[in-house]
C-alpha atoms as a PDB file:
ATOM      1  CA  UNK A   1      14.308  16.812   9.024  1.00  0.00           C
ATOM      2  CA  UNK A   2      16.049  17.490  12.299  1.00  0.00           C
ATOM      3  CA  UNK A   3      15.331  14.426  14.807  1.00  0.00           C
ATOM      4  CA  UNK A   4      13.930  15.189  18.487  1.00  0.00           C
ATOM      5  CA  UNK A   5      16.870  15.905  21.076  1.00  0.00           C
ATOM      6  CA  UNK A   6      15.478  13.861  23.527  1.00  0.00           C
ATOM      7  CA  UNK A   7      15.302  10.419  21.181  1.00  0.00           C
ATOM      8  CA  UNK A   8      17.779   7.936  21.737  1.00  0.00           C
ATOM      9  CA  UNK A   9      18.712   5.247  19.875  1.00  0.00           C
ATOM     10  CA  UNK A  10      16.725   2.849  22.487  1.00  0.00           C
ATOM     11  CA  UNK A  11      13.419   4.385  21.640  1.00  0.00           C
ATOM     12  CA  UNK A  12      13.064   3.311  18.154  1.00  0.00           C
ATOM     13  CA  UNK A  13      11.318  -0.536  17.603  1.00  0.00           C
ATOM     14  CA  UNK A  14      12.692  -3.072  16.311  1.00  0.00           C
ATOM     15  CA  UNK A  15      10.903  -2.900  12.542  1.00  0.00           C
ATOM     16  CA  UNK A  16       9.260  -0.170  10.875  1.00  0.00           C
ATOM     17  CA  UNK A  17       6.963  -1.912   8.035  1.00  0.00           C
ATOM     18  CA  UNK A  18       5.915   0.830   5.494  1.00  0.00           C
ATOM     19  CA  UNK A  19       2.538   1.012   3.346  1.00  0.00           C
ATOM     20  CA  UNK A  20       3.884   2.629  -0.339  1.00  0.00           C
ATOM     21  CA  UNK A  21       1.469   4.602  -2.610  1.00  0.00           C
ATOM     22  CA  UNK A  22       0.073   7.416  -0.644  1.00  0.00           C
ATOM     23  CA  UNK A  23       2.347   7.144   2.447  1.00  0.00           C
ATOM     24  CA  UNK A  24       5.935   7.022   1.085  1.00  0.00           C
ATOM     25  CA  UNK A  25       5.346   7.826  -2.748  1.00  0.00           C
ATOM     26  CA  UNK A  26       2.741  10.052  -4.811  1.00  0.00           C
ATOM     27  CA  UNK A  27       2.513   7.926  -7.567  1.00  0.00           C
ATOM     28  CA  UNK A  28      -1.209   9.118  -8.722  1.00  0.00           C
ATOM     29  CA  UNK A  29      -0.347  10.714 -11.838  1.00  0.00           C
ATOM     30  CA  UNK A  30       1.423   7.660 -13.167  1.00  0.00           C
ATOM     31  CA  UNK A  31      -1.281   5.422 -11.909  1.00  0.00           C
ATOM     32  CA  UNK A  32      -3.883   7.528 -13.667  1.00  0.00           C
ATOM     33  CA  UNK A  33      -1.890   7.584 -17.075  1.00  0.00           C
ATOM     34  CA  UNK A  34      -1.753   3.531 -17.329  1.00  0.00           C
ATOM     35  CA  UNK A  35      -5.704   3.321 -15.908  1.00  0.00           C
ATOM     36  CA  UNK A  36      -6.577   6.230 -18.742  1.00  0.00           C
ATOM     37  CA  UNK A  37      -4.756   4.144 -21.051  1.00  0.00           C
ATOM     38  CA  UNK A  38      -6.184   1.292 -20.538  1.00  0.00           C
ATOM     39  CA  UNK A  39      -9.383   2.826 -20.244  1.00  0.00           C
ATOM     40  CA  UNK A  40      -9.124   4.753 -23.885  1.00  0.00           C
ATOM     41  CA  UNK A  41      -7.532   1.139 -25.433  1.00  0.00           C
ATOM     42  CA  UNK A  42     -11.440  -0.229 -24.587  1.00  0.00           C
ATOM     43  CA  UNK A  43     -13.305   3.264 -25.691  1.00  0.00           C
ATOM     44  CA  UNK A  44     -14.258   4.326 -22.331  1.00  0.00           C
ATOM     45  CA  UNK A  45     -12.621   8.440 -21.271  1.00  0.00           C
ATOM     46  CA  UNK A  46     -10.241   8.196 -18.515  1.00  0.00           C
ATOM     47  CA  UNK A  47     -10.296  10.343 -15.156  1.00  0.00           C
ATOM     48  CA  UNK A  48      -8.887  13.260 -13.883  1.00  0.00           C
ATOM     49  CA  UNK A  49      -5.748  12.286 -11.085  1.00  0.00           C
ATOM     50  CA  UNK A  50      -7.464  13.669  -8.187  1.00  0.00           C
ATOM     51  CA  UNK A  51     -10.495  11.009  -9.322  1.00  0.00           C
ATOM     52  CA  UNK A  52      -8.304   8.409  -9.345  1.00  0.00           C
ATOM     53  CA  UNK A  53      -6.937   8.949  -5.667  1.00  0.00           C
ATOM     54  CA  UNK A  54      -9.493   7.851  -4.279  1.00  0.00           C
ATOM     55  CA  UNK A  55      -9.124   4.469  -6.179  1.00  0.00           C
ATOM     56  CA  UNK A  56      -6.107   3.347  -5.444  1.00  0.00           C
ATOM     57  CA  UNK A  57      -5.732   0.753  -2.863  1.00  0.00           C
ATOM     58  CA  UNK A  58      -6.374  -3.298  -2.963  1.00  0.00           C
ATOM     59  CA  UNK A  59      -4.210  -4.134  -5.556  1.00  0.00           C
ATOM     60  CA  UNK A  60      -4.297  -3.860  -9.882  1.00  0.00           C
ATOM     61  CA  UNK A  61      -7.734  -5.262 -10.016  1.00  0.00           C
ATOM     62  CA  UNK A  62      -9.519  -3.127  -7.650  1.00  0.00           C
ATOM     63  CA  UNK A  63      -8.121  -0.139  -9.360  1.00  0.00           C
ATOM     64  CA  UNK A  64      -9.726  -1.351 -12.825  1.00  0.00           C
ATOM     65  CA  UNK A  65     -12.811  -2.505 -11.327  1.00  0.00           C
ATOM     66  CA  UNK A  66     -13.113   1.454  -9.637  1.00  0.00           C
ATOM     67  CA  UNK A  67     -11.856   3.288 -12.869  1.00  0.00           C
ATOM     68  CA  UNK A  68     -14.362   1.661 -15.064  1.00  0.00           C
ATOM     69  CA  UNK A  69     -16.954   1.126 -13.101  1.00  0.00           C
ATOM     70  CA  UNK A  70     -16.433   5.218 -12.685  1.00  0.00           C
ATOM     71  CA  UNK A  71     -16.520   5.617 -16.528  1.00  0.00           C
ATOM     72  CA  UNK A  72     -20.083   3.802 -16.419  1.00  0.00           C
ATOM     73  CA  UNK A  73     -18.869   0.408 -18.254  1.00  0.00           C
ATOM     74  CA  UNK A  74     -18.782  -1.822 -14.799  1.00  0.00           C
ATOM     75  CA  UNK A  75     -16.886  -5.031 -15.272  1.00  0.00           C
ATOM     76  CA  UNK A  76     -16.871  -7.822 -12.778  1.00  0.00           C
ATOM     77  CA  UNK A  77     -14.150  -9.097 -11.019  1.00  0.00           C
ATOM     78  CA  UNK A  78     -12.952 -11.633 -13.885  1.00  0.00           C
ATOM     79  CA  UNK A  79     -12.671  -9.454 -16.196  1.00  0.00           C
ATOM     80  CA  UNK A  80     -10.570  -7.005 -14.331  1.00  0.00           C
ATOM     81  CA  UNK A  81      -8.159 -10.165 -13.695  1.00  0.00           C
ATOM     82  CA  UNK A  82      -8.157 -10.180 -17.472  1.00  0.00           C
ATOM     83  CA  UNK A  83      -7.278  -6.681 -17.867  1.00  0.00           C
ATOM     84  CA  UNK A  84      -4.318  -6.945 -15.085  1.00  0.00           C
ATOM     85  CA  UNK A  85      -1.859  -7.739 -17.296  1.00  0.00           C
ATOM     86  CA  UNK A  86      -2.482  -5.058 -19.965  1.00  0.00           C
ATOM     87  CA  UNK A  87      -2.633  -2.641 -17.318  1.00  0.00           C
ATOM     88  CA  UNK A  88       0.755  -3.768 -15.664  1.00  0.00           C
ATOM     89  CA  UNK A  89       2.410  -3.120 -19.023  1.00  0.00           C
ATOM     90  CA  UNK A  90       0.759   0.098 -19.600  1.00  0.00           C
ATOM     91  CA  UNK A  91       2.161   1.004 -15.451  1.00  0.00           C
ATOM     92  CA  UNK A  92       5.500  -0.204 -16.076  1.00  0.00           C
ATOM     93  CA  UNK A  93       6.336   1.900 -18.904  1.00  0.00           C
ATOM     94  CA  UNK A  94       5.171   4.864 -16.878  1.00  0.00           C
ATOM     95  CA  UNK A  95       5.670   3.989 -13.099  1.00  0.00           C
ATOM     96  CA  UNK A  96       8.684   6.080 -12.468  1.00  0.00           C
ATOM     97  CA  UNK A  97       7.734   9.091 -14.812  1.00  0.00           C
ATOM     98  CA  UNK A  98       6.241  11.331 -12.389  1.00  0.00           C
ATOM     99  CA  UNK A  99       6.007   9.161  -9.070  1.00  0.00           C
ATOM    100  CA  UNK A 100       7.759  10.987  -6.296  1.00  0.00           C
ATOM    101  CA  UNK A 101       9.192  10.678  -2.586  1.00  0.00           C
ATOM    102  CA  UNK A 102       6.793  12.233  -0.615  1.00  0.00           C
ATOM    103  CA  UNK A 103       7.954  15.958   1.691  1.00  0.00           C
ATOM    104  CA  UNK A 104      10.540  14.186   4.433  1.00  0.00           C
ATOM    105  CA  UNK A 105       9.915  10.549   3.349  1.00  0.00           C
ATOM    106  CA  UNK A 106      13.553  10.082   2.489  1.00  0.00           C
ATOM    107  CA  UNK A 107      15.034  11.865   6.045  1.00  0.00           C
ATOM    108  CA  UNK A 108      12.961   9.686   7.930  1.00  0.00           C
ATOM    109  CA  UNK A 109      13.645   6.682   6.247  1.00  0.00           C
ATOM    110  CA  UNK A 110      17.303   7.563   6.828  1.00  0.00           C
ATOM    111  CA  UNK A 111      16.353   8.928  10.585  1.00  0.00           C
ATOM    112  CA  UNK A 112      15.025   5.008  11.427  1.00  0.00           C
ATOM    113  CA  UNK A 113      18.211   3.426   9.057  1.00  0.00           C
ATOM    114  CA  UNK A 114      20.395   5.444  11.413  1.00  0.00           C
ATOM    115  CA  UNK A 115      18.378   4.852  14.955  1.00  0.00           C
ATOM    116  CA  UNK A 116      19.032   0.921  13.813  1.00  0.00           C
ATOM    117  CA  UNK A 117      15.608   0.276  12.965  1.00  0.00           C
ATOM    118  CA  UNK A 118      14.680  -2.553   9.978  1.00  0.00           C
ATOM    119  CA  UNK A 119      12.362  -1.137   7.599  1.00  0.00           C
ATOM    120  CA  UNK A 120      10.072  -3.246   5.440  1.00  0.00           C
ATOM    121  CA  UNK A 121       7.974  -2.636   2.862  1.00  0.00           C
ATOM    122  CA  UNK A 122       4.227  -4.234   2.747  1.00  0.00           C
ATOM    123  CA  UNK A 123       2.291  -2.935  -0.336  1.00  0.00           C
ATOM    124  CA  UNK A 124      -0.472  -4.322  -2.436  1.00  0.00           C
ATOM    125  CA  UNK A 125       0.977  -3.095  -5.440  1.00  0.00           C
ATOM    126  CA  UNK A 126       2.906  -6.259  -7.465  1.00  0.00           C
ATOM    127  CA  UNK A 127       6.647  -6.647  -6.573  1.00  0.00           C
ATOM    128  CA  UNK A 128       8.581  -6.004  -9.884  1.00  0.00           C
ATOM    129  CA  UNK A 129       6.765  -2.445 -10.297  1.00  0.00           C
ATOM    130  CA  UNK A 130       7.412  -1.950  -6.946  1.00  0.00           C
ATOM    131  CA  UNK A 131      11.178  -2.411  -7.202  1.00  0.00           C
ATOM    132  CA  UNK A 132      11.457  -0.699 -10.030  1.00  0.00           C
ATOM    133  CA  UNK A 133       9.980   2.735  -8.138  1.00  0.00           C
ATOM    134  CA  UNK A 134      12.087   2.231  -5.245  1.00  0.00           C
ATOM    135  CA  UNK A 135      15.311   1.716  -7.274  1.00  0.00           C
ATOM    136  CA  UNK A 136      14.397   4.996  -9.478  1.00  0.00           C
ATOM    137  CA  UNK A 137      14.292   6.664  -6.730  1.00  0.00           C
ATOM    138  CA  UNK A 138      16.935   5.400  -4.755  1.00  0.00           C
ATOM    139  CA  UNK A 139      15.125   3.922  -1.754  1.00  0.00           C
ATOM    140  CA  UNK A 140      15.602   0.143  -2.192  1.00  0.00           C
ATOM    141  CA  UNK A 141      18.478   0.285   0.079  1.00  0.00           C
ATOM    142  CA  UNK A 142      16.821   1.497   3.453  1.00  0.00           C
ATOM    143  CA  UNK A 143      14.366  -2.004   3.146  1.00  0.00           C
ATOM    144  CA  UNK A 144      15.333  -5.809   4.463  1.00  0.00           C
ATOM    145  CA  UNK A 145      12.455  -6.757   3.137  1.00  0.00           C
ATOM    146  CA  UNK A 146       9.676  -5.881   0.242  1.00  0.00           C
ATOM    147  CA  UNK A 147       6.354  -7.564   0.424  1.00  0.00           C
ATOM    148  CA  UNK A 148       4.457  -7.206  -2.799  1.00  0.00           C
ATOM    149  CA  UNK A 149       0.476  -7.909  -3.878  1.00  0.00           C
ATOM    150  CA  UNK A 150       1.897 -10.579  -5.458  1.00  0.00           C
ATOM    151  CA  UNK A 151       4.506 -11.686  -2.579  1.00  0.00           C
ATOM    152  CA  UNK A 152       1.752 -13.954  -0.545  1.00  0.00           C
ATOM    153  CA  UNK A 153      -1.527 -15.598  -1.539  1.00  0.00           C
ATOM    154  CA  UNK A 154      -3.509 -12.047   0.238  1.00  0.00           C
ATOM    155  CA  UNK A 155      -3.299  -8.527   0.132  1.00  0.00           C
ATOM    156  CA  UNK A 156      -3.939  -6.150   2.944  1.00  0.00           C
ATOM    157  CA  UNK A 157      -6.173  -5.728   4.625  1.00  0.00           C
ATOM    158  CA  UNK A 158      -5.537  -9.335   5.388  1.00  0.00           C
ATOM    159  CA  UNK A 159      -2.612  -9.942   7.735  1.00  0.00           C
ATOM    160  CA  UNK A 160      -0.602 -12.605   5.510  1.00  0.00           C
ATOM    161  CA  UNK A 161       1.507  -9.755   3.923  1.00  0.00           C
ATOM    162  CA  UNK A 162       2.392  -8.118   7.017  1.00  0.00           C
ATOM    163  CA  UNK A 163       2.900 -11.001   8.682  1.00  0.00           C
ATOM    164  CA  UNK A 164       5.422 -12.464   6.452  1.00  0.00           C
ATOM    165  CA  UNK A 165       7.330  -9.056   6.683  1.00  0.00           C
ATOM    166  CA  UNK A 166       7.882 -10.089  10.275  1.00  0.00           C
ATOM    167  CA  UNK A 167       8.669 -13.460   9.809  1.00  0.00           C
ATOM    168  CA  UNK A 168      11.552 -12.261   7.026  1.00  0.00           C
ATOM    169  CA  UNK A 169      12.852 -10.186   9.256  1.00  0.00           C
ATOM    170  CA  UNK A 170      12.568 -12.323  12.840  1.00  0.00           C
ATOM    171  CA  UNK A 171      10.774  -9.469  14.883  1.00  0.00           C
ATOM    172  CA  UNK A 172       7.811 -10.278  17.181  1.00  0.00           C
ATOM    173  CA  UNK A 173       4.668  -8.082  16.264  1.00  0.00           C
ATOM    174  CA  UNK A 174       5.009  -6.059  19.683  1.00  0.00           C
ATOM    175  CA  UNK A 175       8.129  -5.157  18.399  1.00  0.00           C
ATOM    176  CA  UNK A 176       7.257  -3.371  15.187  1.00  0.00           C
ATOM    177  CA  UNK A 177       5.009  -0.476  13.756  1.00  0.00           C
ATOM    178  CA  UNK A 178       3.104  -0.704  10.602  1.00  0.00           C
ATOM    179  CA  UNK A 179       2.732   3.338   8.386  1.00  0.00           C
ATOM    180  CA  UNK A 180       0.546   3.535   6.208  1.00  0.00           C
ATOM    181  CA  UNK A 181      -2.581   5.818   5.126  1.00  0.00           C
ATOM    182  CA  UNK A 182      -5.798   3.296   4.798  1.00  0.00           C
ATOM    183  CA  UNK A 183      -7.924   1.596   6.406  1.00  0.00           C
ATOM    184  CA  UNK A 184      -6.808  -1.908   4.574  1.00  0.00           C
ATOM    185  CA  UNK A 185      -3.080  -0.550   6.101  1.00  0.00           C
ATOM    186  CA  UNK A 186      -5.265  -0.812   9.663  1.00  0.00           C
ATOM    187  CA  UNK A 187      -7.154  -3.794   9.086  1.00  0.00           C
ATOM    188  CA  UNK A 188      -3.733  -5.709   7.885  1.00  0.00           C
ATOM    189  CA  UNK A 189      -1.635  -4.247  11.199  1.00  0.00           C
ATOM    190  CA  UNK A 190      -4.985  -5.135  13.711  1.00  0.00           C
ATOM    191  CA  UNK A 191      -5.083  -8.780  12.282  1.00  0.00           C
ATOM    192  CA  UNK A 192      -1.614  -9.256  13.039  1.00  0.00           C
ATOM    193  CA  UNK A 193      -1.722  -7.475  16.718  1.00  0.00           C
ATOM    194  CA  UNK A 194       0.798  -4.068  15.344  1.00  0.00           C
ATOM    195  CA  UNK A 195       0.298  -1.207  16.461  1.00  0.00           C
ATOM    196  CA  UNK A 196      -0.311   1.542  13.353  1.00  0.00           C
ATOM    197  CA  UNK A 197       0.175   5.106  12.418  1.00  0.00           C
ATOM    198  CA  UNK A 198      -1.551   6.482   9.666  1.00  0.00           C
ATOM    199  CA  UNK A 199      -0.379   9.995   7.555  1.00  0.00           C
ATOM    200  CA  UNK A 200      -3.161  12.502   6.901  1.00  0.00           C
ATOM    201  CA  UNK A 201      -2.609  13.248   3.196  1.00  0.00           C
ATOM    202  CA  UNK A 202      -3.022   9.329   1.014  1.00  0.00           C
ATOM    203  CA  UNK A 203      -5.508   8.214  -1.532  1.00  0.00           C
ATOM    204  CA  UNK A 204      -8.155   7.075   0.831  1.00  0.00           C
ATOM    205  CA  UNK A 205     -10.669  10.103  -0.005  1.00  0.00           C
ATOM    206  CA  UNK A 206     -11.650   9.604   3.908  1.00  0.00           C
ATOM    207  CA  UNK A 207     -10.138  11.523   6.935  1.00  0.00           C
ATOM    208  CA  UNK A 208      -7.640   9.484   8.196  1.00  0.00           C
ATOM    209  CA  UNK A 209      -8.522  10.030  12.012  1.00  0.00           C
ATOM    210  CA  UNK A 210     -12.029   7.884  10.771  1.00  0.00           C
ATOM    211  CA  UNK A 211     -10.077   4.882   9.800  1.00  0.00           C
ATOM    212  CA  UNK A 212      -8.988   3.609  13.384  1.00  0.00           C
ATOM    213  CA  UNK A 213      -5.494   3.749  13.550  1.00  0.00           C
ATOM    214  CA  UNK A 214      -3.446   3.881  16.972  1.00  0.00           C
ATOM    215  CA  UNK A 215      -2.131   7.485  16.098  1.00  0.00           C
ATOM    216  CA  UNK A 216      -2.531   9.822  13.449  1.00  0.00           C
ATOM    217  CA  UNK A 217       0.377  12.110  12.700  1.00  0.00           C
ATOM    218  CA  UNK A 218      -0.219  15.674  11.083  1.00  0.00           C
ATOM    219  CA  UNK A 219       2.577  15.050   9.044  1.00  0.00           C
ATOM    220  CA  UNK A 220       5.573  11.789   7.903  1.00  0.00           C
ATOM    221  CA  UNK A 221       8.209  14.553   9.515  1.00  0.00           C
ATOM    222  CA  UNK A 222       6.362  13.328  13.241  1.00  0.00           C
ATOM    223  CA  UNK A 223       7.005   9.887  12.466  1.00  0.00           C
ATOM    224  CA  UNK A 224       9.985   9.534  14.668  1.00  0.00           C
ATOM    225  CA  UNK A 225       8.408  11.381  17.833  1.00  0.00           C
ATOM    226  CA  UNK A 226       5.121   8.509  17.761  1.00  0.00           C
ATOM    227  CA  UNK A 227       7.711   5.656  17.965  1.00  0.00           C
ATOM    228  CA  UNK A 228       8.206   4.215  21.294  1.00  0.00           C
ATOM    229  CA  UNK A 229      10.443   1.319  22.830  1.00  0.00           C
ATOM    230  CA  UNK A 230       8.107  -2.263  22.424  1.00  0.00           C
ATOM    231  CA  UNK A 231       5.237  -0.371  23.434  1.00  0.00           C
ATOM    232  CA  UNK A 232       2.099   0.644  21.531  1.00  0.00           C
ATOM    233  CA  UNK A 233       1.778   3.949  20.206  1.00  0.00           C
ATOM    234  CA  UNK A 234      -1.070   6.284  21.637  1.00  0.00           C
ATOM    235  CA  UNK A 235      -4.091   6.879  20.117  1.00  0.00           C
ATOM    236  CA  UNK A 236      -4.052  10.878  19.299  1.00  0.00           C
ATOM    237  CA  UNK A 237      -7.558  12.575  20.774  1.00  0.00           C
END
């Protein structure tokens, strides 16, 4: 990605806190295998990966809770903290097989590294899977900070994780952007008064334009041209 001629260094905020699966990574297919897996290990058929898009998001137990509940054996919400575990094992054998940098995420991670921006990471996925995706595919280094679903006593779309990625990292929320591609991405960066852009193509299953975000951008290459100095970005028409 070539950055805009007419963006200085000055331009860019202070932070840049980024959501994970769906706006930086595809990690659907590896997401699916462990939720098939686990779903087969309790004689229920798994899911096709374009039916478990739409699933991911809230964290481990909301993604069991969807997947079976999809396969017609609904279990309630202890059970799927039960399950957590054996799913996490079943993930972490598989997390880095086929998860992937989504087109231009790394050039505009290294476009804000460059333009002196910090970049944090604020997912609801659990920190040590996390980690080990960024470190297989060589990201780790671009983030002062990593906020897992298991970092703080909340997950988005509460504002404790995003929050604490500001208070790691000493910037004021007028001073940083939250990216990300669902609406618990919005509700997290709204509670804690950041501004939010939102990429077109994540694992909602919902137009992104619907989910209330400051500015929508057609693509993660027109990251850079949304980001203004300490001011809020503009809601696109």
């Amino acid at each position: 990605m070539t950055a805009p001629k007419d963006l200085m260094l000055s331009v860019v905020p202070a932070a840049v806190v980024w959501d994970l699966d769906g706006t930086l990574v595809d990690s659907a297919a590896d997401l699916a295998t462990a939720l098939n897996a686990l779903l087969n290990e309790h004689g229920q058929q798994g899911h096709t990966v374009d039916n478990v898009r739409p699933m991911i998001g809230n964290g481990v137990v909301k993604l069991i809770e969807r997947g079976f509940r999809a396969a017609g054996a609904p279990l309630d919400e202890a059970a799927c903290d039960v399950l957590a575990p054996r799913f996490l094992e079943l993930y972490m054998a598989c997390a880095t097989d086929q998860t992937r940098l989504v087109p231009s995420a790394r050039e505009v991670l290294s476009y804000l590294h460059n333009a002196g921006a910090r970049q944090a990471l604020c997912t609801n996925k659990p920190y040590d899977v996390t980690m080990q995706i960024l470190d297989a595919l060589d990201v780790a280094g671009f983030f002062t900070v990593v906020v897992g679903g298991d970092s703080t006593t909340e997950k988005k779309p509460h504002p404790l994780p995003l929050q604490t990625c500001l208070e790691e990292m000493g910037v004021e929320p007028d001073d940083a952007v939250m990216i990300g591609d669902s609406g618990a991405d919005v509700g997290s960066a709204q509670a804690a008064g950041v501004p939010v852009i939102l990429v077109p193509d994540g694992y909602t299953g919902v137009p992104a334009v619907s989910l209330g975000a400051d500015y929508v951008v057609g693509s993660l290459a027109e990251v850079p041209a949304c980001l203004g100095p300490r001011k809020r970005v503009q809601r696109s028409a």
